[in-house]
Protein backbone atom coordinates (compact mmCIF):
# COMPACT_ATOMS: atom_id res chain seq x y z
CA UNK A 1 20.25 -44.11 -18.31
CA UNK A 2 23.84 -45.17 -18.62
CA UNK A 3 25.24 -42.31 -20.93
CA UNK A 4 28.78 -43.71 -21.37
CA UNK A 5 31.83 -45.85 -20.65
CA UNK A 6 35.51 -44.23 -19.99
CA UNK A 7 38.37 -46.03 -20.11
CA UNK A 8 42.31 -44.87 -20.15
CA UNK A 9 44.94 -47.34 -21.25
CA UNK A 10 48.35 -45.78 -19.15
CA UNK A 11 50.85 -48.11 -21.22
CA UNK A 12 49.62 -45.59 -24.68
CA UNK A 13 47.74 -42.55 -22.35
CA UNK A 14 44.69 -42.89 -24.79
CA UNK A 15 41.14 -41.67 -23.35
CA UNK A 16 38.60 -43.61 -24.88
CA UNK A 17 34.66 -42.79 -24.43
CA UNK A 18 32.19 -44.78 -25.31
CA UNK A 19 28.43 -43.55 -25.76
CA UNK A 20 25.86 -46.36 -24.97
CA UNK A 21 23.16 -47.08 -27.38
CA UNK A 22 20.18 -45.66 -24.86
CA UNK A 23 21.99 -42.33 -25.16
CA UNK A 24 23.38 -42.80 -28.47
CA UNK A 25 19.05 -43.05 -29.41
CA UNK A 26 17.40 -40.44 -27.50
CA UNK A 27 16.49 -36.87 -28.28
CA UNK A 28 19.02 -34.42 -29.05
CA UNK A 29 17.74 -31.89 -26.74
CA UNK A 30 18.65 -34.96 -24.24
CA UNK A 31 22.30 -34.83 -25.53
CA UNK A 32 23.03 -31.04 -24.88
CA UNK A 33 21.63 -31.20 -21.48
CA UNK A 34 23.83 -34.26 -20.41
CA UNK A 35 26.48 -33.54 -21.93
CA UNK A 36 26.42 -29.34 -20.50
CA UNK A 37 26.36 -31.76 -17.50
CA UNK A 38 29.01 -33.19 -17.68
CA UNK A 39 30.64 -30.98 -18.78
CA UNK A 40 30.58 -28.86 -15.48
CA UNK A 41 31.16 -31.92 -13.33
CA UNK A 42 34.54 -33.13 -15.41
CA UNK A 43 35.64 -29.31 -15.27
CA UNK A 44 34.95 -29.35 -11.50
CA UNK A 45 37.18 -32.56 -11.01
CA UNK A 46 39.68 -31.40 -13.30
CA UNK A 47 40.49 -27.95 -11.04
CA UNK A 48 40.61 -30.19 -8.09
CA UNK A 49 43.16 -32.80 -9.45
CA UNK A 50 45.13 -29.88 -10.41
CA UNK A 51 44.96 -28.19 -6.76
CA UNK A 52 45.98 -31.47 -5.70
CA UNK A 53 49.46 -31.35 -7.10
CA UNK A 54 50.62 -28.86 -5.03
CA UNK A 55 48.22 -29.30 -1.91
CA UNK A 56 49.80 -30.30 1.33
CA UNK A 57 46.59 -31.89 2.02
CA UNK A 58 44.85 -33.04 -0.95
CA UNK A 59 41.16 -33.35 -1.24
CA UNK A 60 39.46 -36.68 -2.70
CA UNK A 61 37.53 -36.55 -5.68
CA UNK A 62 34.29 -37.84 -5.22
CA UNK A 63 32.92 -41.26 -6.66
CA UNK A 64 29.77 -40.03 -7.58
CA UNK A 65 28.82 -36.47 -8.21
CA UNK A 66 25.17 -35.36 -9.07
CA UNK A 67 24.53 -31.82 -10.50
């Protein structure tokens, strides 16, 4: 199930997320665990792009990432 669609416009630096309707419809107890999800696996990403600014030898984030 596609859960969502992120964008980032660099011209204004807005984030913008957008749920799809599959996920938007299904049970809530579906919601908390994808989300919990993703949450880990942006959080994970996050402490890597921030290693990276000061790494002589920066490691590449991953295009897909499955928990």
């Amino acid at each position: 199930m596609r859960v969502a669609s992120i964008t980032w416009d660099w011209n204004r630096d807005i984030t913008k997320v957008v749920f799809a309707d599959q996920f938007l419809n299904s049970d809530r107890v579906v919601h908390a665990d994808v989300l919990q999800d993703l949450l880990a696996i942006v959080k994970e990403m996050y402490e890597k792009s921030v290693e990276n600014l000061t790494s002589k030898e920066p490691q590449k984030i991953s295009k897909v990432i499955k928990l």
